[in-house]
PDB file of N, CA and C in Angstrom:
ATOM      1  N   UNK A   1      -7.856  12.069 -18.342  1.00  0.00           N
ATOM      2  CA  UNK A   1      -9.061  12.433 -17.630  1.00  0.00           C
ATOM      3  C   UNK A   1      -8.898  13.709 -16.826  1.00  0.00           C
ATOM      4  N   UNK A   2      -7.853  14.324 -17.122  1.00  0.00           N
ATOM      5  CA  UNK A   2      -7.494  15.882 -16.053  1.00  0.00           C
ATOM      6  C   UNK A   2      -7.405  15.131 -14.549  1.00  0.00           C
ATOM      7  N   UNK A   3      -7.763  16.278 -14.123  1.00  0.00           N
ATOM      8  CA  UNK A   3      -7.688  16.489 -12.591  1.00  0.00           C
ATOM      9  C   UNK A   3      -8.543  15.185 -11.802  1.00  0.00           C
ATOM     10  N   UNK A   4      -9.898  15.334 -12.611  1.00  0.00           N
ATOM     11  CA  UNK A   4     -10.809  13.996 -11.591  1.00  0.00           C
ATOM     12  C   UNK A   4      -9.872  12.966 -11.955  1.00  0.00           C
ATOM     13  N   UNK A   5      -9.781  12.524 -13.322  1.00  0.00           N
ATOM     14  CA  UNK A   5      -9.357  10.871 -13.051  1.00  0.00           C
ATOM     15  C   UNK A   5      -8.041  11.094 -12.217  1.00  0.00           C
ATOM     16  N   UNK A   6      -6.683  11.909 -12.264  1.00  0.00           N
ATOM     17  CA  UNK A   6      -5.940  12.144 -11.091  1.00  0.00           C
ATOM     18  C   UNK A   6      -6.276  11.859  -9.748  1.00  0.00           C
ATOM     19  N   UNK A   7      -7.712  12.060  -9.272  1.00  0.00           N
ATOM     20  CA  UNK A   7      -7.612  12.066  -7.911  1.00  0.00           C
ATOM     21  C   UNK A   7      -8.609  10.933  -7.798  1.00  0.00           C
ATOM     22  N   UNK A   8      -9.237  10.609  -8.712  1.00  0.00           N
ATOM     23  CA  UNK A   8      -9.653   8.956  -8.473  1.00  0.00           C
ATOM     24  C   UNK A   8      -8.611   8.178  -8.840  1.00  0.00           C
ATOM     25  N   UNK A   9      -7.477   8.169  -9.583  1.00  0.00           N
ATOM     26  CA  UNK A   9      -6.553   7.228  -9.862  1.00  0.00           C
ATOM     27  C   UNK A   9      -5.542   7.312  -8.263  1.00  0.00           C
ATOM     28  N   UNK A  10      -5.486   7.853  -7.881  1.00  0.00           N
ATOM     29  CA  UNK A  10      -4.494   8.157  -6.624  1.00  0.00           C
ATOM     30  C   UNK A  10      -5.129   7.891  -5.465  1.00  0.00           C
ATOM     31  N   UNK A  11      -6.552   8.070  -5.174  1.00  0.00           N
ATOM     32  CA  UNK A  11      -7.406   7.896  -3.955  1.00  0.00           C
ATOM     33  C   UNK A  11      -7.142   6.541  -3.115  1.00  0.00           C
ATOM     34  N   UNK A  12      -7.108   5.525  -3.920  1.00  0.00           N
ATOM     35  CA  UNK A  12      -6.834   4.542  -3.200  1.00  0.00           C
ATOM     36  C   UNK A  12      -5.679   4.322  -2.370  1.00  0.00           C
ATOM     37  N   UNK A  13      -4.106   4.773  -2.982  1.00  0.00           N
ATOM     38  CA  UNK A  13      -3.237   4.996  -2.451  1.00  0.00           C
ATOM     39  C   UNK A  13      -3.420   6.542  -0.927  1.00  0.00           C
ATOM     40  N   UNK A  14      -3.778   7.212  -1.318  1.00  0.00           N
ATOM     41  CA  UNK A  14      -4.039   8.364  -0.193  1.00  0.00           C
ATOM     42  C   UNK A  14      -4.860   8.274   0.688  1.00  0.00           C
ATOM     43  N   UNK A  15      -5.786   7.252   0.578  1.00  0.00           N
ATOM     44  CA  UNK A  15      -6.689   6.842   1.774  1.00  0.00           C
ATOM     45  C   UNK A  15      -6.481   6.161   2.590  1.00  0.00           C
ATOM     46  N   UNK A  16      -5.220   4.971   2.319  1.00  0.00           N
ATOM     47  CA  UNK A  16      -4.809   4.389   3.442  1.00  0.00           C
ATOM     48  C   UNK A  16      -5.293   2.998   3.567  1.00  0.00           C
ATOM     49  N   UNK A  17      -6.637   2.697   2.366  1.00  0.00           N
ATOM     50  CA  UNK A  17      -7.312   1.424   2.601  1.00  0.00           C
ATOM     51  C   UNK A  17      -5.766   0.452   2.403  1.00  0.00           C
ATOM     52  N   UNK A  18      -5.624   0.365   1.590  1.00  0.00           N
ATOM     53  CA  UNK A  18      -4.454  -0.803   1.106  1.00  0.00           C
ATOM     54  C   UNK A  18      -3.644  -1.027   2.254  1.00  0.00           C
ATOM     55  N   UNK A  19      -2.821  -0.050   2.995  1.00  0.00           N
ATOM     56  CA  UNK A  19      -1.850  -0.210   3.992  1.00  0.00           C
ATOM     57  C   UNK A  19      -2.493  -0.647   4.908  1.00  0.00           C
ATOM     58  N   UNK A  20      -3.702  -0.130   5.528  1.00  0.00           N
ATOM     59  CA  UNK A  20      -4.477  -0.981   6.738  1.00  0.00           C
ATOM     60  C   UNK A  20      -5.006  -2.654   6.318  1.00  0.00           C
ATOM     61  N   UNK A  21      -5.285  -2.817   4.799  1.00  0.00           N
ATOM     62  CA  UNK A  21      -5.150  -4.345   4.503  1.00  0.00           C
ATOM     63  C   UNK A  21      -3.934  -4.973   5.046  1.00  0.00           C
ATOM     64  N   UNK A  22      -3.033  -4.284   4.431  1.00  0.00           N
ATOM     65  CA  UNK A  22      -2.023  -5.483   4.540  1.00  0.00           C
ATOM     66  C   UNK A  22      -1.294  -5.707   6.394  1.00  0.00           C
ATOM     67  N   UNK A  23      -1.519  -4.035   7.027  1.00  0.00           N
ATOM     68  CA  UNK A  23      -1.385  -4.203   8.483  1.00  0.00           C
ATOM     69  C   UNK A  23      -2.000  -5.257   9.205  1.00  0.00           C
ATOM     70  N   UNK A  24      -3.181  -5.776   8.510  1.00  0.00           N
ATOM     71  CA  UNK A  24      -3.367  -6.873   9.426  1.00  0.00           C
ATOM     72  C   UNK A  24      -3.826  -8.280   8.700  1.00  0.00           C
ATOM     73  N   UNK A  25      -2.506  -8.323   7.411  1.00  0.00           N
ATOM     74  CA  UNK A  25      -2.210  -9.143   6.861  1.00  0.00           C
ATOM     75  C   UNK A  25      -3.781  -9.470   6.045  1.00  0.00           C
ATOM     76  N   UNK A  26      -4.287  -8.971   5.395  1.00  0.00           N
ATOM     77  CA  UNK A  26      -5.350  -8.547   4.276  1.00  0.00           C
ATOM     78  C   UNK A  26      -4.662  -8.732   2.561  1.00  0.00           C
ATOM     79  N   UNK A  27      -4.694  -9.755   2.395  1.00  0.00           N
ATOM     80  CA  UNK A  27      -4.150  -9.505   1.205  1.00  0.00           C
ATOM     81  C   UNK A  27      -5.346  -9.070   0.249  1.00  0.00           C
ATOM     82  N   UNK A  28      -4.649  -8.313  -0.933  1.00  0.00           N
ATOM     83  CA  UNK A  28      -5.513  -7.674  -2.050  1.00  0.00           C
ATOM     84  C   UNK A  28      -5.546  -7.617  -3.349  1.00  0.00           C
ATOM     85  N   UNK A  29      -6.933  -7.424  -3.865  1.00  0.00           N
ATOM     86  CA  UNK A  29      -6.800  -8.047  -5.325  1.00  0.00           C
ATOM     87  C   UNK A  29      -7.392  -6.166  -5.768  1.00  0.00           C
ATOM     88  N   UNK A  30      -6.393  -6.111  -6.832  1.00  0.00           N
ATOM     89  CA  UNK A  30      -6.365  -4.674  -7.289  1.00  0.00           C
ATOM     90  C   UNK A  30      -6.629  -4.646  -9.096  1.00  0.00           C
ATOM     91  N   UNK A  31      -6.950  -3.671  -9.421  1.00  0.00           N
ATOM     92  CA  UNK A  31      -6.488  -3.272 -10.650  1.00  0.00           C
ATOM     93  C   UNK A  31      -5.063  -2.865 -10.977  1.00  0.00           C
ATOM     94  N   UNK A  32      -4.615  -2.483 -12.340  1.00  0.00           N
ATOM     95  CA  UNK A  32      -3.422  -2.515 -12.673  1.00  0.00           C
ATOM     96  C   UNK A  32      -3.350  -0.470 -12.132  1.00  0.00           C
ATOM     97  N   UNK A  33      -4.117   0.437 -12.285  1.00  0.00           N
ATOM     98  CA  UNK A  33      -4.216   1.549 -11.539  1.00  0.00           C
ATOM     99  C   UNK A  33      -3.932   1.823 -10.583  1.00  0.00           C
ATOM    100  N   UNK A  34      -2.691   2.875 -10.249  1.00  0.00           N
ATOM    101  CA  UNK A  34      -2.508   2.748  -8.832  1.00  0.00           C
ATOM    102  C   UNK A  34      -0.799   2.647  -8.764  1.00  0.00           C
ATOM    103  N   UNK A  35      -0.172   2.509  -7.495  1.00  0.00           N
ATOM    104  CA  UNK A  35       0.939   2.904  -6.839  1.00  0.00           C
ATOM    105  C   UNK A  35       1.812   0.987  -6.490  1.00  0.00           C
ATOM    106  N   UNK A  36       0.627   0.535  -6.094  1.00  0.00           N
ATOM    107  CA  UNK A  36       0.688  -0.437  -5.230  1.00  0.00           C
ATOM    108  C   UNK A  36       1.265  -2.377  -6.451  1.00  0.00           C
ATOM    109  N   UNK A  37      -0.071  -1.976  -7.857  1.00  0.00           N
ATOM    110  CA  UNK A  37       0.242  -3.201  -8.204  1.00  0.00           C
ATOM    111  C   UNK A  37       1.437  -3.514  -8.495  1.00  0.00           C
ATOM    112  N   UNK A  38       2.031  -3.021  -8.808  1.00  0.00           N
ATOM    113  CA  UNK A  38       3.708  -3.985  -9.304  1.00  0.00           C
ATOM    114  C   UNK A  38       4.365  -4.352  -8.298  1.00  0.00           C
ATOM    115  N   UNK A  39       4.152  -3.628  -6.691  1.00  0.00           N
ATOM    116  CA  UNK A  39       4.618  -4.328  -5.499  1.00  0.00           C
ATOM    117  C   UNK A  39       3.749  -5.752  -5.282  1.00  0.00           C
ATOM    118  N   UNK A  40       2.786  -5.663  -5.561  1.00  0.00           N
ATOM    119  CA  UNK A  40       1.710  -6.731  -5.029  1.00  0.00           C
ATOM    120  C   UNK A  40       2.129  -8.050  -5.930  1.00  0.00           C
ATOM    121  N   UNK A  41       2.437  -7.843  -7.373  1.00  0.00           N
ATOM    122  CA  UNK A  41       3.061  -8.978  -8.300  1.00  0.00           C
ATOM    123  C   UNK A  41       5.124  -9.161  -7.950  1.00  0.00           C
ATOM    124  N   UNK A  42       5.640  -8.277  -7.284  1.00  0.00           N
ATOM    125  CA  UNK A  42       6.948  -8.373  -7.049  1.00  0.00           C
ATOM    126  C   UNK A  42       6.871  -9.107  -5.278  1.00  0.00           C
ATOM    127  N   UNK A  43       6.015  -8.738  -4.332  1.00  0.00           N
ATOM    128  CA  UNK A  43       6.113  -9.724  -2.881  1.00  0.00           C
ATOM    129  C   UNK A  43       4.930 -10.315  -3.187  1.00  0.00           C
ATOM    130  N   UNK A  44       4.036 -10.439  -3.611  1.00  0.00           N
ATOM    131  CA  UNK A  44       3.181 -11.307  -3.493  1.00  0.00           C
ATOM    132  C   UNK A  44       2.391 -11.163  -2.853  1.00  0.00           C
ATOM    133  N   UNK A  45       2.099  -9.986  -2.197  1.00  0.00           N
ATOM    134  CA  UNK A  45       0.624  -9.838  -0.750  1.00  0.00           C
ATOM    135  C   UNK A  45      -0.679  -9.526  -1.719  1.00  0.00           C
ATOM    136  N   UNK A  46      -1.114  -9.478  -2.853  1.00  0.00           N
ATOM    137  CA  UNK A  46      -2.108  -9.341  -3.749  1.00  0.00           C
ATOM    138  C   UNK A  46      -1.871 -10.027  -4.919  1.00  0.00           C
ATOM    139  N   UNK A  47      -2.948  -9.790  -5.942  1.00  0.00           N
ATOM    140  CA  UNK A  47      -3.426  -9.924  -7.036  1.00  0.00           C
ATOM    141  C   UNK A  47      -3.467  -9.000  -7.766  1.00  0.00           C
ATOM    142  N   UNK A  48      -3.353  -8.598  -9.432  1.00  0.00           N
ATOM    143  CA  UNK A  48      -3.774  -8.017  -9.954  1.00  0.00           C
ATOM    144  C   UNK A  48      -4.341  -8.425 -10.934  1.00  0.00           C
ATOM    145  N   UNK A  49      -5.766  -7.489 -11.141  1.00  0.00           N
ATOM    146  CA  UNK A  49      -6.281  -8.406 -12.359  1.00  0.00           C
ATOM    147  C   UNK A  49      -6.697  -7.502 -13.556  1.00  0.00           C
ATOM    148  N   UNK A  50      -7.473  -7.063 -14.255  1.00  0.00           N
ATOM    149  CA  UNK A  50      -7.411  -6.400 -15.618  1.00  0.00           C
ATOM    150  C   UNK A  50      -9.141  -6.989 -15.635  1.00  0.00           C
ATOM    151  N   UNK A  51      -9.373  -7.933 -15.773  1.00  0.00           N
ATOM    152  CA  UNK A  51     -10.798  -7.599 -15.766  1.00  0.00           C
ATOM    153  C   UNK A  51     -11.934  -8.373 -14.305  1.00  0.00           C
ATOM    154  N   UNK A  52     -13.284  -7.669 -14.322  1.00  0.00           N
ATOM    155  CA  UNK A  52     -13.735  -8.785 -12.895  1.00  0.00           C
ATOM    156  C   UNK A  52     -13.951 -10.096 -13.335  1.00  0.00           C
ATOM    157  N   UNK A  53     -14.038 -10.179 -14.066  1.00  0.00           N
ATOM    158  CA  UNK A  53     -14.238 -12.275 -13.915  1.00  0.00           C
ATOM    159  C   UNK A  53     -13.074 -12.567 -13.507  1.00  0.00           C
ATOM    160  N   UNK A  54     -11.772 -12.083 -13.447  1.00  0.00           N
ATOM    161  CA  UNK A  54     -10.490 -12.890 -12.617  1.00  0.00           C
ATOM    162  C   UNK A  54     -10.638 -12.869 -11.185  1.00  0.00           C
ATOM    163  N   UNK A  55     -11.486 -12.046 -10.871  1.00  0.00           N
ATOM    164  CA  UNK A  55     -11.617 -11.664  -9.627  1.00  0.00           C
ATOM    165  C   UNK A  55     -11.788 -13.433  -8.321  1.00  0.00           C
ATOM    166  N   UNK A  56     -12.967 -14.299  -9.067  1.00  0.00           N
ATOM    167  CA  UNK A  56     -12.784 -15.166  -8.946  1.00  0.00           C
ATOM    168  C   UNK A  56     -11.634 -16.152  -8.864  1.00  0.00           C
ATOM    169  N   UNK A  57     -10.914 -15.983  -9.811  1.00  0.00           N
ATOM    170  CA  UNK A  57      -9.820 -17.158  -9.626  1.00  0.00           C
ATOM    171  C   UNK A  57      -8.783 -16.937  -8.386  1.00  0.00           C
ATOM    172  N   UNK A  58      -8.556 -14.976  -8.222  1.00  0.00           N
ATOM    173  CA  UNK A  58      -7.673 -14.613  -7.798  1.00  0.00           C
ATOM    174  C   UNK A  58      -8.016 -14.613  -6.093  1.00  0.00           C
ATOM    175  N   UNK A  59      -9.463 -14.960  -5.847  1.00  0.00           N
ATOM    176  CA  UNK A  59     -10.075 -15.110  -4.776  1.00  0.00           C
ATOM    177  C   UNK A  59      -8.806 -16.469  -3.832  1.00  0.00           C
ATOM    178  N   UNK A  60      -9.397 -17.640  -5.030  1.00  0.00           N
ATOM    179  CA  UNK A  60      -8.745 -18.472  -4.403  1.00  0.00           C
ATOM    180  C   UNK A  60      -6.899 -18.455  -4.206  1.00  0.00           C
ATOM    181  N   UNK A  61      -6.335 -17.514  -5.631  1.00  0.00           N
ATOM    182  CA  UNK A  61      -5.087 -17.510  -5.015  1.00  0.00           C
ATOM    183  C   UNK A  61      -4.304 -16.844  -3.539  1.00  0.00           C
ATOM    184  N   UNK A  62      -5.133 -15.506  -3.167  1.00  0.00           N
ATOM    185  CA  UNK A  62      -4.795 -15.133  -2.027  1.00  0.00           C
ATOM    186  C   UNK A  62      -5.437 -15.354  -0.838  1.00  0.00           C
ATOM    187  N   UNK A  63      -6.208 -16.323  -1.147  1.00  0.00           N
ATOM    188  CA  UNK A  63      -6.380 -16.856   0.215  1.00  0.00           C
ATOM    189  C   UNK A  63      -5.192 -18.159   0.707  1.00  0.00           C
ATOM    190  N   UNK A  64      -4.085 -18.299  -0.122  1.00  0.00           N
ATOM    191  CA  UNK A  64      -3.369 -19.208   0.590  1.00  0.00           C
ATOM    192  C   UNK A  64      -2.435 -18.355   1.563  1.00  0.00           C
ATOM    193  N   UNK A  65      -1.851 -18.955   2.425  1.00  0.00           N
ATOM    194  CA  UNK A  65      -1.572 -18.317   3.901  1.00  0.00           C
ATOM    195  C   UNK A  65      -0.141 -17.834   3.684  1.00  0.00           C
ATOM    196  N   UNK A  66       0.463 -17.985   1.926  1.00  0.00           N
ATOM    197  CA  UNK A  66       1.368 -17.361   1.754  1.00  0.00           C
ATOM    198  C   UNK A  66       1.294 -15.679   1.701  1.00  0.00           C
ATOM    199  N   UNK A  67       0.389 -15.681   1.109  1.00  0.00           N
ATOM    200  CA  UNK A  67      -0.002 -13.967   0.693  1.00  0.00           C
ATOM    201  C   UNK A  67      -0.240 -13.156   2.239  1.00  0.00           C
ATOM    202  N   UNK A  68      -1.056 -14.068   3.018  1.00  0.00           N
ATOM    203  CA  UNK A  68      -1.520 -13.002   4.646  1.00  0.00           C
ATOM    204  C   UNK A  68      -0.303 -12.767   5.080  1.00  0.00           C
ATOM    205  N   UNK A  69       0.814 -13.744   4.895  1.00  0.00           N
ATOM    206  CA  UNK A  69       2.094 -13.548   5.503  1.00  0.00           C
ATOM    207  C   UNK A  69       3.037 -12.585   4.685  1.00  0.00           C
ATOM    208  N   UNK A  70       2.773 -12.680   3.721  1.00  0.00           N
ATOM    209  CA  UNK A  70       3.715 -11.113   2.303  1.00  0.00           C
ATOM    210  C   UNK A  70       2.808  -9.800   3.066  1.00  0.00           C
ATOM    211  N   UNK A  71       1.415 -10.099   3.112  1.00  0.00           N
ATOM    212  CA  UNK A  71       0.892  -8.732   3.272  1.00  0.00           C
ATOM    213  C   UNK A  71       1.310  -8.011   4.525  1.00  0.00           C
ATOM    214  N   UNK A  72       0.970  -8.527   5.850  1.00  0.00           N
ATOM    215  CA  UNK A  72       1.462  -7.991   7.018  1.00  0.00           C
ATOM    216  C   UNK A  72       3.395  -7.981   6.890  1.00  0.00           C
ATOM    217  N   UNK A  73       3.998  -8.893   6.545  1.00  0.00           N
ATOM    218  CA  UNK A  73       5.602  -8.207   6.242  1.00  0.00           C
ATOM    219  C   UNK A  73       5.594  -6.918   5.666  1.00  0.00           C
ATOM    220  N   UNK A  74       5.266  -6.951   4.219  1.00  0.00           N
ATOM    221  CA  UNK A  74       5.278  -5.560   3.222  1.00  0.00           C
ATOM    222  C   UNK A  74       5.125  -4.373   4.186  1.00  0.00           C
ATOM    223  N   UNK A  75       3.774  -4.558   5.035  1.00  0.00           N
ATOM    224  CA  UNK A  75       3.523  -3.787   5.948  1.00  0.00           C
ATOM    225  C   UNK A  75       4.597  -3.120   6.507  1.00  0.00           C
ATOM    226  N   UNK A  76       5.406  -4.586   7.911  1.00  0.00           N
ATOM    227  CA  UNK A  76       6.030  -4.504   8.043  1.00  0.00           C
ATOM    228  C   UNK A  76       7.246  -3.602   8.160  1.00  0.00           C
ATOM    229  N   UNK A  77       7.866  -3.950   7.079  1.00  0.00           N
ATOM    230  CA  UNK A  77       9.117  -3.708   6.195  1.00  0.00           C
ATOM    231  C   UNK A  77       9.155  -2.144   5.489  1.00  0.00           C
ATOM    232  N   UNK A  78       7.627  -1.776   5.289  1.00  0.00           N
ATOM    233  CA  UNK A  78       8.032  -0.628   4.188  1.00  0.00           C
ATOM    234  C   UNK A  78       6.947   0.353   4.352  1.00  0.00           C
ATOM    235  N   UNK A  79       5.838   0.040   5.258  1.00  0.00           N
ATOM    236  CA  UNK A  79       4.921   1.073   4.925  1.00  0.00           C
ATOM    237  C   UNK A  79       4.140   1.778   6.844  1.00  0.00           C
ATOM    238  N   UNK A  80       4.971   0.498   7.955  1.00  0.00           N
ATOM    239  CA  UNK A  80       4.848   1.385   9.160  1.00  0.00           C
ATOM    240  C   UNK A  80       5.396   1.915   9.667  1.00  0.00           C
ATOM    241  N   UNK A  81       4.652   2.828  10.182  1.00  0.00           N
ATOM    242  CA  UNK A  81       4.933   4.468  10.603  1.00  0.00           C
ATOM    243  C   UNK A  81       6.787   4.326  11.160  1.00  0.00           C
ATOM    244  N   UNK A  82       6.597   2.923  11.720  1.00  0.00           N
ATOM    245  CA  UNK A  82       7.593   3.592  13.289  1.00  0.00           C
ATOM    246  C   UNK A  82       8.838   3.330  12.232  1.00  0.00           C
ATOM    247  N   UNK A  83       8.709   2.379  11.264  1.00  0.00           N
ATOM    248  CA  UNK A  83      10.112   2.687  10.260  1.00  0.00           C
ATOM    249  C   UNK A  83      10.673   4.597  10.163  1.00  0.00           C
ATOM    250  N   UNK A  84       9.911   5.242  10.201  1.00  0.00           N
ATOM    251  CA  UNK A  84       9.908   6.551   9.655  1.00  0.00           C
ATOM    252  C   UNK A  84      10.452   7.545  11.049  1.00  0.00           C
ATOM    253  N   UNK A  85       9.495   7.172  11.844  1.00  0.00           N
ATOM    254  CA  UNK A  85       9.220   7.881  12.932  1.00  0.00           C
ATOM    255  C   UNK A  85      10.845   8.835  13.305  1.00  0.00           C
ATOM    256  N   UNK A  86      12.021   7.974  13.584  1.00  0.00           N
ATOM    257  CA  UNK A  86      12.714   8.749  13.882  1.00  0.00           C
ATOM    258  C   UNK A  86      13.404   9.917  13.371  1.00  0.00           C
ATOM    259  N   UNK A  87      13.304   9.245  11.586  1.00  0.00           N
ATOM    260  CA  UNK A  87      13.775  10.168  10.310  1.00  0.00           C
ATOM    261  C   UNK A  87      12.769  11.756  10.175  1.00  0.00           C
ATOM    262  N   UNK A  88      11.571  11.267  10.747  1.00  0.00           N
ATOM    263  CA  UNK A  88      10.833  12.218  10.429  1.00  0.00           C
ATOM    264  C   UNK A  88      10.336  13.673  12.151  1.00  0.00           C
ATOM    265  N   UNK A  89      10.894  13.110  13.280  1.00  0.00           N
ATOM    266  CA  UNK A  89      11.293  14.049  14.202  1.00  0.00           C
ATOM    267  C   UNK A  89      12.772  14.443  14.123  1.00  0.00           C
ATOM    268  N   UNK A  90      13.165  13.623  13.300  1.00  0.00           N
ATOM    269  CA  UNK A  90      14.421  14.781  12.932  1.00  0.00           C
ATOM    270  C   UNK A  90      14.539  15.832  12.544  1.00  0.00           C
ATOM    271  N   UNK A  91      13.692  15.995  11.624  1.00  0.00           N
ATOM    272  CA  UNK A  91      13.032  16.901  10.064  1.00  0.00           C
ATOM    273  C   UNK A  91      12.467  17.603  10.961  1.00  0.00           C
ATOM    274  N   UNK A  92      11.457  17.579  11.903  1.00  0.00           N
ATOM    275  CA  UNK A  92      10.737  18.631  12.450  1.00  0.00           C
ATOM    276  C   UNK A  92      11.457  19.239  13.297  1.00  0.00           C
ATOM    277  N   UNK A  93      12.460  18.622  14.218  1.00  0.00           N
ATOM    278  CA  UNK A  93      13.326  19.246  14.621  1.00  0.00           C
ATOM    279  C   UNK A  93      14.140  20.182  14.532  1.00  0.00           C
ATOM    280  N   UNK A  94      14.742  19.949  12.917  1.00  0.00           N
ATOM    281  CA  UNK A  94      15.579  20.865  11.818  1.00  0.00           C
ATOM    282  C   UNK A  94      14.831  21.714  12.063  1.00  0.00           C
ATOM    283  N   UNK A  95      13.299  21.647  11.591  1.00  0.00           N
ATOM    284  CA  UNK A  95      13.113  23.119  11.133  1.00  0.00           C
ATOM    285  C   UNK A  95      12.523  23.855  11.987  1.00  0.00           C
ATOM    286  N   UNK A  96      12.009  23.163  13.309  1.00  0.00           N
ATOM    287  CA  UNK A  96      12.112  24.152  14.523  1.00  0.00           C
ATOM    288  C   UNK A  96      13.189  24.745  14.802  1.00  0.00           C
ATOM    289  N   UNK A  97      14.093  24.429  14.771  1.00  0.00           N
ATOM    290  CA  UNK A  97      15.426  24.823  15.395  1.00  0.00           C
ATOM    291  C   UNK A  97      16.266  26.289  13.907  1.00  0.00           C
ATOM    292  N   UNK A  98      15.381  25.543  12.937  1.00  0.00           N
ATOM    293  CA  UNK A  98      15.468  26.697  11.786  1.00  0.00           C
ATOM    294  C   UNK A  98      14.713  27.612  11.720  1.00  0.00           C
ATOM    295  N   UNK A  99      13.700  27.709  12.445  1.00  0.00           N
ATOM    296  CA  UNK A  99      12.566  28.632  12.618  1.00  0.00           C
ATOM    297  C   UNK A  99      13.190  29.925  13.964  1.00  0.00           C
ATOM    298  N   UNK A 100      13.847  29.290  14.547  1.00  0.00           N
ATOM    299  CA  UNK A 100      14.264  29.957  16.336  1.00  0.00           C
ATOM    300  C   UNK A 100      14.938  31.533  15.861  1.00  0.00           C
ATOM    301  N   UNK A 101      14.369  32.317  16.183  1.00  0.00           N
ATOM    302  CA  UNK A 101      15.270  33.629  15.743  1.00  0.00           C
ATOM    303  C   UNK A 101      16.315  33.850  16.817  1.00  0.00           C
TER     304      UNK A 101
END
């Protein structure tokens, strides 16, 4: 699809919806498109489905209180900020300090 389907296939990941689901333990039912599904079938904080009539079944699987608890961990574990935070004023640091004539 060029460039558009690129930036509709990626949008979901770059917008942030998914990570603010699972921040407050949101679990999600996705298509196979995307960054996210093979994490969502490897911890369990979503669904993936292939067509909408699963959409239904998969309703009832993530609403059990296993998935709210995968989603806010995943969170957790791999996708908030403050994991990063120190790695990444390091980096700015470097390159202020690489910038200094």
């Amino acid at each position: 699809m060029g460039n558009i389907g690129n930036n509709l296939e990626y949008l979901g990941l770059a917008s942030g919806k998914t990570s603010t689901y699972l921040r407050y333990g949101v679990p999600v039912i996705m298509n196979e498109v995307g960054l996210y599904a093979g994490e969502a079938r490897q911890f369990r904080f979503g669904c993936v489905i292939e067509q909408p009539k699963q959409i239904r079944e998969s309703l009832d699987e993530i609403s059990r209180e296993e998935y709210r608890h995968n989603a806010r961990k995943n969170f957790v574990e791999k996708l908030d900020f403050d994991i990063y935070r120190d790695k990444i004023w390091t980096c700015f640091e470097a390159i202020i300090d690489g910038m200094k004539v």
